[in-house]
C-alpha atoms as a PDB file:
ATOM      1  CA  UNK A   1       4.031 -18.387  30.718  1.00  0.00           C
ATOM      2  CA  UNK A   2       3.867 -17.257  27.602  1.00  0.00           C
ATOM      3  CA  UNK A   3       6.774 -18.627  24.778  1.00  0.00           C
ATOM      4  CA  UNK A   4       7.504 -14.832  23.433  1.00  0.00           C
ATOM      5  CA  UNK A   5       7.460 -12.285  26.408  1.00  0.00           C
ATOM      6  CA  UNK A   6       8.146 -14.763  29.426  1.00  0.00           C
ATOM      7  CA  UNK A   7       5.676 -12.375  31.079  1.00  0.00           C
ATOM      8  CA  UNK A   8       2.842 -14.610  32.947  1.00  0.00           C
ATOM      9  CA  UNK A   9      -0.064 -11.736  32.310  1.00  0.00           C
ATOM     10  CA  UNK A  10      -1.022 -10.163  29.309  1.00  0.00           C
ATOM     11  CA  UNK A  11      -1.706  -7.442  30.902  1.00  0.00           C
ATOM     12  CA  UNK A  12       1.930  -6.522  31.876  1.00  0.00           C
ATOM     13  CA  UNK A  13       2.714  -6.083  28.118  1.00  0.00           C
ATOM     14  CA  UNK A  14       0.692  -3.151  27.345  1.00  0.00           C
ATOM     15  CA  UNK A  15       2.951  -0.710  28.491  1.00  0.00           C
ATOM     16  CA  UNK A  16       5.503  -1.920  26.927  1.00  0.00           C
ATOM     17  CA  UNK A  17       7.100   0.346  23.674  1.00  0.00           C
ATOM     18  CA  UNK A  18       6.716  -2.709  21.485  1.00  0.00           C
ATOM     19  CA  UNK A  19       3.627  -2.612  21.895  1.00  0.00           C
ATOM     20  CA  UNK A  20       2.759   0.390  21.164  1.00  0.00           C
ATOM     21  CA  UNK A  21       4.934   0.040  18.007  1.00  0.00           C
ATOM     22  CA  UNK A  22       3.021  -2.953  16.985  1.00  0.00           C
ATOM     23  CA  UNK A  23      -0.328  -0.855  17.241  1.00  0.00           C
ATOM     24  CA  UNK A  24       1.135   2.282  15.444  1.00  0.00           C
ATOM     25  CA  UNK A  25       2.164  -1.060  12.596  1.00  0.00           C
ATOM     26  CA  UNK A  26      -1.063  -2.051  12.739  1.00  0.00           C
ATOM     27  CA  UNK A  27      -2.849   1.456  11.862  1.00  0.00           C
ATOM     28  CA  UNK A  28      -0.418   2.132   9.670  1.00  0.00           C
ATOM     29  CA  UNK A  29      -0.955  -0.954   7.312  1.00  0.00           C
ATOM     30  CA  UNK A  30      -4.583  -0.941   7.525  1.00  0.00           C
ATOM     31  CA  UNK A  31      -4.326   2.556   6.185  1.00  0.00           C
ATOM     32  CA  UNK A  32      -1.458   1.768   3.150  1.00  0.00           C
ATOM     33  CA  UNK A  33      -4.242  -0.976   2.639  1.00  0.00           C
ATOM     34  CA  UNK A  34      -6.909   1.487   2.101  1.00  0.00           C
ATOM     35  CA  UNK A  35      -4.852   4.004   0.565  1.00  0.00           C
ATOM     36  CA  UNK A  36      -3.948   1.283  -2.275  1.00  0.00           C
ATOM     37  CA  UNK A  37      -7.552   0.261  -2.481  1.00  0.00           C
ATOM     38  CA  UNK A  38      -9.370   3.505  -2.649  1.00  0.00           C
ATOM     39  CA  UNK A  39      -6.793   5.616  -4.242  1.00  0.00           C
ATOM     40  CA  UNK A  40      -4.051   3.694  -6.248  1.00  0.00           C
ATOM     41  CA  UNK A  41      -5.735   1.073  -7.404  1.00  0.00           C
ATOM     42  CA  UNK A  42      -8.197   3.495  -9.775  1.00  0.00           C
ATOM     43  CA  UNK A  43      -5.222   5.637 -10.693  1.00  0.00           C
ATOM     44  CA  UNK A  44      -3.121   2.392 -11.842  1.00  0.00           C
ATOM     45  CA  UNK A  45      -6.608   1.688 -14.229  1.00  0.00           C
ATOM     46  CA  UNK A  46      -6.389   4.482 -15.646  1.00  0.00           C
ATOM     47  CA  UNK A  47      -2.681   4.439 -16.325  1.00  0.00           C
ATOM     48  CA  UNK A  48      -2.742   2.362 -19.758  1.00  0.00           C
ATOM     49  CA  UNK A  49      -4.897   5.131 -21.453  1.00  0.00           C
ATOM     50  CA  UNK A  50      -2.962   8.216 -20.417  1.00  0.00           C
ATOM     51  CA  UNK A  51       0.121   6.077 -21.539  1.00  0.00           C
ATOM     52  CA  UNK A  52      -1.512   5.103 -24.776  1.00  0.00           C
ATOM     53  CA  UNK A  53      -2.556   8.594 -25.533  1.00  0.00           C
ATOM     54  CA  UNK A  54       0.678  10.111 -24.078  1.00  0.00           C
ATOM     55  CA  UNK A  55      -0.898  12.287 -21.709  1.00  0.00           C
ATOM     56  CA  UNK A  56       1.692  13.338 -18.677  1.00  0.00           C
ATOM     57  CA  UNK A  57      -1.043  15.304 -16.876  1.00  0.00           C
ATOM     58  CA  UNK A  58      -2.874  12.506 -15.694  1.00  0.00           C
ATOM     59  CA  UNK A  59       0.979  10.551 -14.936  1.00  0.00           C
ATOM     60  CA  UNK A  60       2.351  13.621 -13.196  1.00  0.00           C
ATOM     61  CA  UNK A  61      -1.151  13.719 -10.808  1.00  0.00           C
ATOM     62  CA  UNK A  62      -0.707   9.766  -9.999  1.00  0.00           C
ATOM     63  CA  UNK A  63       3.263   9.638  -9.315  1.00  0.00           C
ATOM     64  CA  UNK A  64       3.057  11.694  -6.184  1.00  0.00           C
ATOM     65  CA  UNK A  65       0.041   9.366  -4.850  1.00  0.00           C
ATOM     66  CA  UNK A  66       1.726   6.344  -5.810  1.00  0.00           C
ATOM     67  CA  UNK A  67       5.087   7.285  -4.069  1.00  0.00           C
ATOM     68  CA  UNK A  68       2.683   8.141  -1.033  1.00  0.00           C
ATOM     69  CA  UNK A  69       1.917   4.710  -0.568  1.00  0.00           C
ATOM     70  CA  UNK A  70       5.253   3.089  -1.630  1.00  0.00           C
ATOM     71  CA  UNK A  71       6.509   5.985   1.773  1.00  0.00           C
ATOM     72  CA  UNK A  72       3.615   4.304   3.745  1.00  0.00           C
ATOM     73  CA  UNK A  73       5.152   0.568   2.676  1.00  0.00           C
ATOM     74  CA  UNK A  74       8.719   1.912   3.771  1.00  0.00           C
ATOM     75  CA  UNK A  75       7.694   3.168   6.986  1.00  0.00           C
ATOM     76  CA  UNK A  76       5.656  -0.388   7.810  1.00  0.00           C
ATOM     77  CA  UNK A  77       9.123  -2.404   6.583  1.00  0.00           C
ATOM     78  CA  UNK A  78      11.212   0.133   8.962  1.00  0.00           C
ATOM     79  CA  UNK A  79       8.844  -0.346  11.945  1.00  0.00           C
ATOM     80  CA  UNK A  80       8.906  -4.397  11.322  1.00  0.00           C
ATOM     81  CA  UNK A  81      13.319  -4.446  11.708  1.00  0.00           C
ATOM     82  CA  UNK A  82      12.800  -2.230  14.891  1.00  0.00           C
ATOM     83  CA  UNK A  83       9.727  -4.840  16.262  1.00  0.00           C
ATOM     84  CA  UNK A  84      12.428  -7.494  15.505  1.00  0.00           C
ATOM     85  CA  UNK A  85      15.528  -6.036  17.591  1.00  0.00           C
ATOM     86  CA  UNK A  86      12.943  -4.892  20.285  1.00  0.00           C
ATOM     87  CA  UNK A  87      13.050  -1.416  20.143  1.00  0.00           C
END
């Protein structure tokens, strides 16, 4: 039996929605985590400079891609409180 379903078979717990959550939590993280890596993380180098120099082209192109992953964050915090009252 297992401690956190009570279920006996693994296999019972696919169907279930928290499941699915959990995989849509999963995909979603993994791609915040690329998002940051590929795409934020060179912006956020470049960020000193354009500060430095005062230039608000290059900040107004990297706000809306740096709010894109602080939505992607928000969404993976929102699905964790519904995992926890087992929606």
């Amino acid at each position: 039996m297992s401690v956190v379903s009570g279920y006996r078979k693994s296999d019972v717990l696919i169907g279930q929605s928290t499941q699915h959550l959990l995989i849509g939590v999963l995909v979603l993280a993994l791609g915040v985590l690329a998002w940051s890596h590929f795409v934020t993380f060179p912006l956020g180098e470049r960020m000193p400079a354009a500060i430095e120099t005062g230039d608000t082209v290059v900040m107004q192109r990297a706000m809306p891609l740096i709010f894109l992953e602080l939505a992607g964050f928000f969404g993976i915090f929102t699905c964790m409180i519904l995992m926890r009252f087992g929606v």
